[in-house]
PDB file of N, CA and C in Angstrom:
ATOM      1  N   UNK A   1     -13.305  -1.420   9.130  1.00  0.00           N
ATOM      2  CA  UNK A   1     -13.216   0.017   9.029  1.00  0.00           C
ATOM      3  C   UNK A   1     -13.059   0.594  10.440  1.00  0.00           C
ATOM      4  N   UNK A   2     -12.386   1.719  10.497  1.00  0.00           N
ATOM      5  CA  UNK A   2     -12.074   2.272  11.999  1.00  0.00           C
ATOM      6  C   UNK A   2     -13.041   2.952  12.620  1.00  0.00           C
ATOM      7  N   UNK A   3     -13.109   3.095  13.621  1.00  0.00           N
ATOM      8  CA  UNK A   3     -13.857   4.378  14.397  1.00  0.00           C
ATOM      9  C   UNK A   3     -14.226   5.734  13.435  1.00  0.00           C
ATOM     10  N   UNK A   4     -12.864   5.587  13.148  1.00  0.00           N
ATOM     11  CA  UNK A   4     -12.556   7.486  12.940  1.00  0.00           C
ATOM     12  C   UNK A   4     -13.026   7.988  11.929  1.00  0.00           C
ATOM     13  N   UNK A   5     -12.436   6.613  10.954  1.00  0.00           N
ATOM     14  CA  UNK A   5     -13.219   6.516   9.423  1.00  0.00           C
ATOM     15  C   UNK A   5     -14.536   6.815   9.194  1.00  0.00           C
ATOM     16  N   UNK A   6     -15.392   6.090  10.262  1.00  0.00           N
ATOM     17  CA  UNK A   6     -16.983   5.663  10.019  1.00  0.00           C
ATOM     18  C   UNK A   6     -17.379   7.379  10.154  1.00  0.00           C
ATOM     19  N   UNK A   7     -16.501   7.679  11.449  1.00  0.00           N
ATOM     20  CA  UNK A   7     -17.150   9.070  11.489  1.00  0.00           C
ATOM     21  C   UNK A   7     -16.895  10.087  10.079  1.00  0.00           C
ATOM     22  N   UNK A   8     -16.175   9.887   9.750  1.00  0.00           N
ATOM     23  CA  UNK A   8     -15.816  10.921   8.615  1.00  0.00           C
ATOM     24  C   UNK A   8     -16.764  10.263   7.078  1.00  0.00           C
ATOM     25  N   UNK A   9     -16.993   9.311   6.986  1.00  0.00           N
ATOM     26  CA  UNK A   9     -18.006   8.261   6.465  1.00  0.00           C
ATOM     27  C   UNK A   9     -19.671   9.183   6.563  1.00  0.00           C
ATOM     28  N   UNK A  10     -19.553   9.563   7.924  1.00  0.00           N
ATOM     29  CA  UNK A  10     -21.359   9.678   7.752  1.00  0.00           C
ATOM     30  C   UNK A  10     -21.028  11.074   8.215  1.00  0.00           C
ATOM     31  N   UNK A  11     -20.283  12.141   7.720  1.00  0.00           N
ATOM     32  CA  UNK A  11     -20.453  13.637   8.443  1.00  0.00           C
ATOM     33  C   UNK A  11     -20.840  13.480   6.663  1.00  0.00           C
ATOM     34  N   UNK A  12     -22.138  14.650   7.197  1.00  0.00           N
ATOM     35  CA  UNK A  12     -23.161  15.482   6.557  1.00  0.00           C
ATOM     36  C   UNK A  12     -22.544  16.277   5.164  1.00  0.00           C
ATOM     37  N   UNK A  13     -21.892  17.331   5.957  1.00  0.00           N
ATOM     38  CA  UNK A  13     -20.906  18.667   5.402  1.00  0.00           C
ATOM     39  C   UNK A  13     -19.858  17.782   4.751  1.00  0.00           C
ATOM     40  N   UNK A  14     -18.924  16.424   4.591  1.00  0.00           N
ATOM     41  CA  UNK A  14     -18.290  16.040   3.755  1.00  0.00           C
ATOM     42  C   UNK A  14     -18.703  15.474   2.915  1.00  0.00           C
ATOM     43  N   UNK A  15     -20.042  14.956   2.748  1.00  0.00           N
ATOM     44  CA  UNK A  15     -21.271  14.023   2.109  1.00  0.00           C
ATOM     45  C   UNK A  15     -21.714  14.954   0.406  1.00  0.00           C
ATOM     46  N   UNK A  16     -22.092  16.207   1.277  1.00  0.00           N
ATOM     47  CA  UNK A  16     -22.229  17.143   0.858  1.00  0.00           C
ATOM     48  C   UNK A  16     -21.387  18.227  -0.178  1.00  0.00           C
ATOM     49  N   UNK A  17     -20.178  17.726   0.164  1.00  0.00           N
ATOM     50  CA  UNK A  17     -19.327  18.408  -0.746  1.00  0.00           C
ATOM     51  C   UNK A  17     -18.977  17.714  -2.109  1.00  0.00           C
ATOM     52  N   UNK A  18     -18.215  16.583  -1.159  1.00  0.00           N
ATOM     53  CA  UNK A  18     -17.737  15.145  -2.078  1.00  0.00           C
ATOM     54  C   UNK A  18     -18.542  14.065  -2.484  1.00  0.00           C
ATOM     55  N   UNK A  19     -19.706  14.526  -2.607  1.00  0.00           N
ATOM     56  CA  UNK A  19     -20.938  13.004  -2.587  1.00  0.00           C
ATOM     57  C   UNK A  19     -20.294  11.547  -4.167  1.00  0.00           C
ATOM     58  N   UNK A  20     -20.410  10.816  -3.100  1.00  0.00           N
ATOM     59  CA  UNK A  20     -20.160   9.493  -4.138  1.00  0.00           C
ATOM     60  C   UNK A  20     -18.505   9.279  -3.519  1.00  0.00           C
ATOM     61  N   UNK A  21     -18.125  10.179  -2.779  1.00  0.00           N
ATOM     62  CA  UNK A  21     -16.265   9.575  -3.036  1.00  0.00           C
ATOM     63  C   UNK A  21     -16.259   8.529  -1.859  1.00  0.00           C
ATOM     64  N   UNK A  22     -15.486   7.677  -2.402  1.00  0.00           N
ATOM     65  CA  UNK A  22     -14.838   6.634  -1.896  1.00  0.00           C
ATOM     66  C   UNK A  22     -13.188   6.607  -1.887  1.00  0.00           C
ATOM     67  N   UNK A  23     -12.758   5.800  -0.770  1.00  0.00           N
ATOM     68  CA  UNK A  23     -10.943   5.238  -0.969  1.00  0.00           C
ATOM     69  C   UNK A  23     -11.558   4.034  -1.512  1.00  0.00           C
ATOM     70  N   UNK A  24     -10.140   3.921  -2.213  1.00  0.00           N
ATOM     71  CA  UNK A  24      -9.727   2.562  -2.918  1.00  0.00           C
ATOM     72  C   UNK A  24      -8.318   2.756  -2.733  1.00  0.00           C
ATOM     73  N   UNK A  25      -7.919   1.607  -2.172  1.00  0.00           N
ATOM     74  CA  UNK A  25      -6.071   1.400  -1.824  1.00  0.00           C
ATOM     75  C   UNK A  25      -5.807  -0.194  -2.488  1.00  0.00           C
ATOM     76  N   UNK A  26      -5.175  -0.017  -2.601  1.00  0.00           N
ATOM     77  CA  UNK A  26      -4.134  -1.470  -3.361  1.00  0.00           C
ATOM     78  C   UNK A  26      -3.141  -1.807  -2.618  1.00  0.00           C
ATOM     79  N   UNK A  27      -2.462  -2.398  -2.188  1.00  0.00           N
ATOM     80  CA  UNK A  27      -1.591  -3.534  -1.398  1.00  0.00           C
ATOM     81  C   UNK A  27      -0.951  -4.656  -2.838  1.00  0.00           C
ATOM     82  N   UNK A  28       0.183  -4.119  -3.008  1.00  0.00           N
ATOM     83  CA  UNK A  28       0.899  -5.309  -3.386  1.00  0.00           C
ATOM     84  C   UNK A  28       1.948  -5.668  -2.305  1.00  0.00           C
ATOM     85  N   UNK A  29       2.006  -7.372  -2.294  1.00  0.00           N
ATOM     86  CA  UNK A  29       2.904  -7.653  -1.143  1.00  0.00           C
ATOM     87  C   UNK A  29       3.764  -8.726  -2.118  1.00  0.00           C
ATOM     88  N   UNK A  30       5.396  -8.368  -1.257  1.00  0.00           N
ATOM     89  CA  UNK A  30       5.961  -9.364  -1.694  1.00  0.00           C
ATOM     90  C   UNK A  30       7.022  -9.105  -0.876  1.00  0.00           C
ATOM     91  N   UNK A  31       8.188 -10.197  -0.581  1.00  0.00           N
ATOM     92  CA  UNK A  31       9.142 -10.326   0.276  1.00  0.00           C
ATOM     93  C   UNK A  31      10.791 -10.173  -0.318  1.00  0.00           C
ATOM     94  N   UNK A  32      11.801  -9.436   0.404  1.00  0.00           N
ATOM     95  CA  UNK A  32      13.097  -9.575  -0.280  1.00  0.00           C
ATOM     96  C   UNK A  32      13.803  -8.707   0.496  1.00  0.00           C
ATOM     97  N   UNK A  33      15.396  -8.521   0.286  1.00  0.00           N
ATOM     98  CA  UNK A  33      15.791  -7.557   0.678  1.00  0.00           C
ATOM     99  C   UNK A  33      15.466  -5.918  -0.228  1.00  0.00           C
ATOM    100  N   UNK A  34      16.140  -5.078   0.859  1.00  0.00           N
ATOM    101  CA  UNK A  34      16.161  -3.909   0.223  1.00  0.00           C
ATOM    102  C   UNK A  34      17.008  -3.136   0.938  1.00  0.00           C
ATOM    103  N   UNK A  35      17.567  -1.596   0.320  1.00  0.00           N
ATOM    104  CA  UNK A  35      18.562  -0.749   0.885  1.00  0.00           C
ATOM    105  C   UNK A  35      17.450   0.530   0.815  1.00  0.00           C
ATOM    106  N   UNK A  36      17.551   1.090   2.744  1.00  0.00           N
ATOM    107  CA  UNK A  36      16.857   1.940   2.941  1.00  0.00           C
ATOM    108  C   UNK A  36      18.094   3.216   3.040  1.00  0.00           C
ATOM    109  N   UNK A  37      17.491   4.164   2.200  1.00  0.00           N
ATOM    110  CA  UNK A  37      18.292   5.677   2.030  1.00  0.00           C
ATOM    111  C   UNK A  37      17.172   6.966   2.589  1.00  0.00           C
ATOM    112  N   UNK A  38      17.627   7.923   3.450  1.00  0.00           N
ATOM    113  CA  UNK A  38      17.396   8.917   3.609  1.00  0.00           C
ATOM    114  C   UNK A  38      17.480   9.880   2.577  1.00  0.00           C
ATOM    115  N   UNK A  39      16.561  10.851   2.354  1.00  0.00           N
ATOM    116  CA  UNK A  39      16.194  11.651   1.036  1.00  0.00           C
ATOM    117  C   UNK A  39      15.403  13.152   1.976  1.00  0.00           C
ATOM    118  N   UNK A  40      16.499  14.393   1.493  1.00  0.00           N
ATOM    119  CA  UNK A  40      15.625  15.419   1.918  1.00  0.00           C
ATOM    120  C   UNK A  40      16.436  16.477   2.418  1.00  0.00           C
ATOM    121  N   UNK A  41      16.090  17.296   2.730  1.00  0.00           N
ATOM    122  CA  UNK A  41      16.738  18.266   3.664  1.00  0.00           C
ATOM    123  C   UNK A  41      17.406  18.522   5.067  1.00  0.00           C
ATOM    124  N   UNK A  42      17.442  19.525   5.341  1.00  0.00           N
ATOM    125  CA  UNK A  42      17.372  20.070   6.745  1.00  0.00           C
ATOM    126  C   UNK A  42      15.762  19.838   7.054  1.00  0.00           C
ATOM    127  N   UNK A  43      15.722  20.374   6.396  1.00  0.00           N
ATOM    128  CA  UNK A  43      13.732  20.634   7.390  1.00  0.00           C
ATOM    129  C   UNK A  43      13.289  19.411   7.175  1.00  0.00           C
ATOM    130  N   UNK A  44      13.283  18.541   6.253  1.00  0.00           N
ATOM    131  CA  UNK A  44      12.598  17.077   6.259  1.00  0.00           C
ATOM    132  C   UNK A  44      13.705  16.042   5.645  1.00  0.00           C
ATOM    133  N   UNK A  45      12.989  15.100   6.722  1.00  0.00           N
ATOM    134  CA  UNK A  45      13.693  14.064   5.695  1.00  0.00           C
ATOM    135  C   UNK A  45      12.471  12.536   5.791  1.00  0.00           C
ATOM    136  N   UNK A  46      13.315  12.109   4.321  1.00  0.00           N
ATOM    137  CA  UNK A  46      12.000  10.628   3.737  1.00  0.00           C
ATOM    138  C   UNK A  46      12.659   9.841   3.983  1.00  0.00           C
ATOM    139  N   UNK A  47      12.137   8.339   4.130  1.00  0.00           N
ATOM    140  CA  UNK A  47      12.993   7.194   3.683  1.00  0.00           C
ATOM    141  C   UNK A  47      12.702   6.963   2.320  1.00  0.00           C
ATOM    142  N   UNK A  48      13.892   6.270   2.004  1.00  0.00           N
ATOM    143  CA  UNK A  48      13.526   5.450   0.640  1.00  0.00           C
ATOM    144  C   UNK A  48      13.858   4.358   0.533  1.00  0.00           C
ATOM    145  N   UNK A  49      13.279   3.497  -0.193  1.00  0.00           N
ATOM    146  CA  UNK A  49      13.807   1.964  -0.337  1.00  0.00           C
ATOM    147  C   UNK A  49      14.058   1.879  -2.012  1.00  0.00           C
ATOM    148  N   UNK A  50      15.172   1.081  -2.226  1.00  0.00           N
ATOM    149  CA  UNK A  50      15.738   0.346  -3.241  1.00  0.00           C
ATOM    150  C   UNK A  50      15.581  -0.766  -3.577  1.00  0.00           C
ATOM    151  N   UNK A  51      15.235  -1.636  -4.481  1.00  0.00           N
ATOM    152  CA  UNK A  51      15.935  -3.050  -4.942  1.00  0.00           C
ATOM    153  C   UNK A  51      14.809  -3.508  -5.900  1.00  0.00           C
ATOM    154  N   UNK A  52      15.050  -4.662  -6.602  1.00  0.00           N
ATOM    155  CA  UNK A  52      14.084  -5.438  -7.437  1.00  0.00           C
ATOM    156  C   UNK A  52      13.028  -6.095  -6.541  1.00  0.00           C
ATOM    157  N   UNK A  53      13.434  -6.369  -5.470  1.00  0.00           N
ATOM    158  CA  UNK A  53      11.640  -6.100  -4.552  1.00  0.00           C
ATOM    159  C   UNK A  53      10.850  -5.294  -4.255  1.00  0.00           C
ATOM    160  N   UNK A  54      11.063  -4.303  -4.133  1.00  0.00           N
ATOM    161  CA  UNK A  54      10.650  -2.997  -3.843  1.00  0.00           C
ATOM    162  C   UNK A  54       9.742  -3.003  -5.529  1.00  0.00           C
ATOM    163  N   UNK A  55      10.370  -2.618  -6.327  1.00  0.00           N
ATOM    164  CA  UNK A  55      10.203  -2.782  -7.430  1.00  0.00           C
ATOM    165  C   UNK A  55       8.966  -3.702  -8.368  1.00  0.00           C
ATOM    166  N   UNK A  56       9.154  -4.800  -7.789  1.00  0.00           N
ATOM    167  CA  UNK A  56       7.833  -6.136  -7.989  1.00  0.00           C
ATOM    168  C   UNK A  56       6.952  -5.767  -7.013  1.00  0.00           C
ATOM    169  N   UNK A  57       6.485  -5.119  -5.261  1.00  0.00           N
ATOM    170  CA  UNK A  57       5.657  -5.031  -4.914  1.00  0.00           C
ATOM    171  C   UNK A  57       5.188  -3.244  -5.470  1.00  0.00           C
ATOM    172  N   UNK A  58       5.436  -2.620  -5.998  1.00  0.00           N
ATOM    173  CA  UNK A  58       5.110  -1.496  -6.592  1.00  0.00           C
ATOM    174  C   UNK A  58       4.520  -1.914  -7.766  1.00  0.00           C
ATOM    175  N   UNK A  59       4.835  -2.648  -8.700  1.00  0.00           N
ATOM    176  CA  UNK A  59       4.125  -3.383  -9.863  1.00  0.00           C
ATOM    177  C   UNK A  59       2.921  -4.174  -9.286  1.00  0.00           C
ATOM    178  N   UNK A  60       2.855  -4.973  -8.272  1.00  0.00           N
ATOM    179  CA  UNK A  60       1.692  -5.253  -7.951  1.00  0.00           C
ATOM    180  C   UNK A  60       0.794  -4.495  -7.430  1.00  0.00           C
ATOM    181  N   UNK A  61       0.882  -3.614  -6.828  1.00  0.00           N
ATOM    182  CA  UNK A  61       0.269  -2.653  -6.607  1.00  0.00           C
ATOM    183  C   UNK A  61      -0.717  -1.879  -7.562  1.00  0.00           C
ATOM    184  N   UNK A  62       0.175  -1.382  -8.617  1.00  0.00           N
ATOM    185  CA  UNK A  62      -0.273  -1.078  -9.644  1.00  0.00           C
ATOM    186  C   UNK A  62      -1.264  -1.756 -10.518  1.00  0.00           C
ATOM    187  N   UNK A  63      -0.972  -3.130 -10.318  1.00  0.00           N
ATOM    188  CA  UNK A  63      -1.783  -4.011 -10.729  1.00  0.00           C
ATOM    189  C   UNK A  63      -3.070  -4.281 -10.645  1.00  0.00           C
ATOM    190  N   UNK A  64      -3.445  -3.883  -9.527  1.00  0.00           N
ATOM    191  CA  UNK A  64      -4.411  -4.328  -8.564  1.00  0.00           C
ATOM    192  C   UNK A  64      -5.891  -3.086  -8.856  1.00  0.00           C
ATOM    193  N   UNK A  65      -5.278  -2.391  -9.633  1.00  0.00           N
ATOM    194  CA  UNK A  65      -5.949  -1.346 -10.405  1.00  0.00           C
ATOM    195  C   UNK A  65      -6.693  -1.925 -11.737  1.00  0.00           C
ATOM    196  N   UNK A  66      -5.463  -2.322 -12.640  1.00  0.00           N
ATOM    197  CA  UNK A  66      -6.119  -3.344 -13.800  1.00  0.00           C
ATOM    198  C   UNK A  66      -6.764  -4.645 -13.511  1.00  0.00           C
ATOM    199  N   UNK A  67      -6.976  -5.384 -12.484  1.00  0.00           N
ATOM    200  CA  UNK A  67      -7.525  -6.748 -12.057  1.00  0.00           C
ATOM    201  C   UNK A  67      -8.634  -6.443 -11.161  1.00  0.00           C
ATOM    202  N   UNK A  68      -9.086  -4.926 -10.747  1.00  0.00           N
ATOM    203  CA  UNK A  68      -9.953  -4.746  -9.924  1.00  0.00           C
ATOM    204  C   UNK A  68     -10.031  -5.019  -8.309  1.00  0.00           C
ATOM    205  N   UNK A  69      -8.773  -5.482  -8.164  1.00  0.00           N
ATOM    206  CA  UNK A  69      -8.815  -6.229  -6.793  1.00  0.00           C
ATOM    207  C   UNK A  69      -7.861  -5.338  -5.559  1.00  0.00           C
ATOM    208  N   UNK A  70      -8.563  -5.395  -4.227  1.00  0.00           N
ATOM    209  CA  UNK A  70      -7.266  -4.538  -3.351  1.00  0.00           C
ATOM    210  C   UNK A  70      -6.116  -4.989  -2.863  1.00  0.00           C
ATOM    211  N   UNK A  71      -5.823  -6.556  -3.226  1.00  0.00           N
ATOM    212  CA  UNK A  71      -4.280  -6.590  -2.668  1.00  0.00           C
ATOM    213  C   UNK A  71      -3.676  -7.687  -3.904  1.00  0.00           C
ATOM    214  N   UNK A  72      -2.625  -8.225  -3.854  1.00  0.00           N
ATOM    215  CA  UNK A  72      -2.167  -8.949  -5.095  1.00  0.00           C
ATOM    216  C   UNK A  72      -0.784  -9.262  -4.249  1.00  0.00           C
ATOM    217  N   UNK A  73      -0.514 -10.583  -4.132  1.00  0.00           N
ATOM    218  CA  UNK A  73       0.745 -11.071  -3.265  1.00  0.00           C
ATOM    219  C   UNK A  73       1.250 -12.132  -4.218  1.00  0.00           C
ATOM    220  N   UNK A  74       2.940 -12.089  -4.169  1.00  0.00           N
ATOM    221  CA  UNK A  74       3.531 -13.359  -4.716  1.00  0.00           C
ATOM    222  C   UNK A  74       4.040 -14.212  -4.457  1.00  0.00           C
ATOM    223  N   UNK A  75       4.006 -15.272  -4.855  1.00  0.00           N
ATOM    224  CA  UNK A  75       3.869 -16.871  -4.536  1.00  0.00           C
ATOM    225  C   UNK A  75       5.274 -16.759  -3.484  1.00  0.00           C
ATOM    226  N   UNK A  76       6.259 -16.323  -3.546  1.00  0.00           N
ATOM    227  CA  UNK A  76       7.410 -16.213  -2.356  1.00  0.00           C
ATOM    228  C   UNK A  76       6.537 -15.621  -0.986  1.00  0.00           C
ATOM    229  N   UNK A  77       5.706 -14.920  -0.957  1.00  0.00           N
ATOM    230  CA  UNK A  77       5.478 -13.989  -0.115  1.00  0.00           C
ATOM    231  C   UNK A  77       4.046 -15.022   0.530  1.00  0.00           C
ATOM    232  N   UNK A  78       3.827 -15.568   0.069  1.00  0.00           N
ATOM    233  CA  UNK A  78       2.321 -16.438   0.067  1.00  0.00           C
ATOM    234  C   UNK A  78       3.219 -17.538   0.891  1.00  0.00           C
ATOM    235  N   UNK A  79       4.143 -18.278   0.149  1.00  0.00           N
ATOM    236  CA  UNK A  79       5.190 -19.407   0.499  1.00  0.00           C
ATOM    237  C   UNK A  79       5.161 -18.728   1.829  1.00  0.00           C
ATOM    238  N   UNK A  80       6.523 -17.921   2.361  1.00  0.00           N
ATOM    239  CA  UNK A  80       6.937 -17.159   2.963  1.00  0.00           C
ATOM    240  C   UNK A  80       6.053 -17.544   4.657  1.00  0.00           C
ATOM    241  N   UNK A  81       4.402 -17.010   4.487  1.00  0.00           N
ATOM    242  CA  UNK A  81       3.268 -17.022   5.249  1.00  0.00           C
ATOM    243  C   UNK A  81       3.104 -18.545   6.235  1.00  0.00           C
ATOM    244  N   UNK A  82       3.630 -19.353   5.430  1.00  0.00           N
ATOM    245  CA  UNK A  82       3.452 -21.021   5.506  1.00  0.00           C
ATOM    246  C   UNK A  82       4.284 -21.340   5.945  1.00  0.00           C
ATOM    247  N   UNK A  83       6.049 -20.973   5.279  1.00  0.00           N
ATOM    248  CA  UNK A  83       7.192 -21.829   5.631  1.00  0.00           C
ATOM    249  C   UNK A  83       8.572 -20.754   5.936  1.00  0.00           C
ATOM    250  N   UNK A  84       8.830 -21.055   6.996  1.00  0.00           N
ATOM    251  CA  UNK A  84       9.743 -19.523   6.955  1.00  0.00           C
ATOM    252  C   UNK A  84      10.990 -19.837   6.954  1.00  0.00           C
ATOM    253  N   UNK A  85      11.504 -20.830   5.622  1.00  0.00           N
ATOM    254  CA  UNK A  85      12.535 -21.770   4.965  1.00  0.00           C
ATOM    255  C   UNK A  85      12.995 -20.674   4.150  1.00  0.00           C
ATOM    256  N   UNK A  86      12.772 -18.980   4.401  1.00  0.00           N
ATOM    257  CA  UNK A  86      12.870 -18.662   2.672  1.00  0.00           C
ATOM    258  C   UNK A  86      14.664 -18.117   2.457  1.00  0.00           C
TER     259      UNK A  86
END
């Protein structure tokens, strides 16, 4: 956990408002290509990503909600970590 976090962790006045809240984040990981597109205006602009990877680490993600757990990686992406044959 960070510095910054801990502090915002033990202030009083946010304790106090929000008592009991917690983050919970999910991490699905997985490896592939993808096509990054700009999305937005003049005043802003997003990236976006495309493809059936993008796609499978958003499903894991999601996942990680129904299995209780914060990250969920697939066996390419696990491989991947080990052998960088991919």
């Amino acid at each position: 956990m960070s510095n910054k976090l801990v502090k915002y962790n033990n202030n009083p006045q946010l304790n106090a408002k929000y008592p009991n809240y917690s983050v919970n984040m999910g991490m699905g990981l997985h490896i592939g290509w993808a096509i990054e597109g700009a999305i937005g205006s003049n005043f802003k602009i997003d990236a976006s990503y495309l493809s059936p990877n993008v796609n499978i680490s958003a499903r894991l993600m999601a996942a990680t909600k129904q299995f209780g757990v914060n990250i969920l990686l697939t066996y390419t992406f696990f491989n991947f970590l080990f052998n960088e044959n991919l």
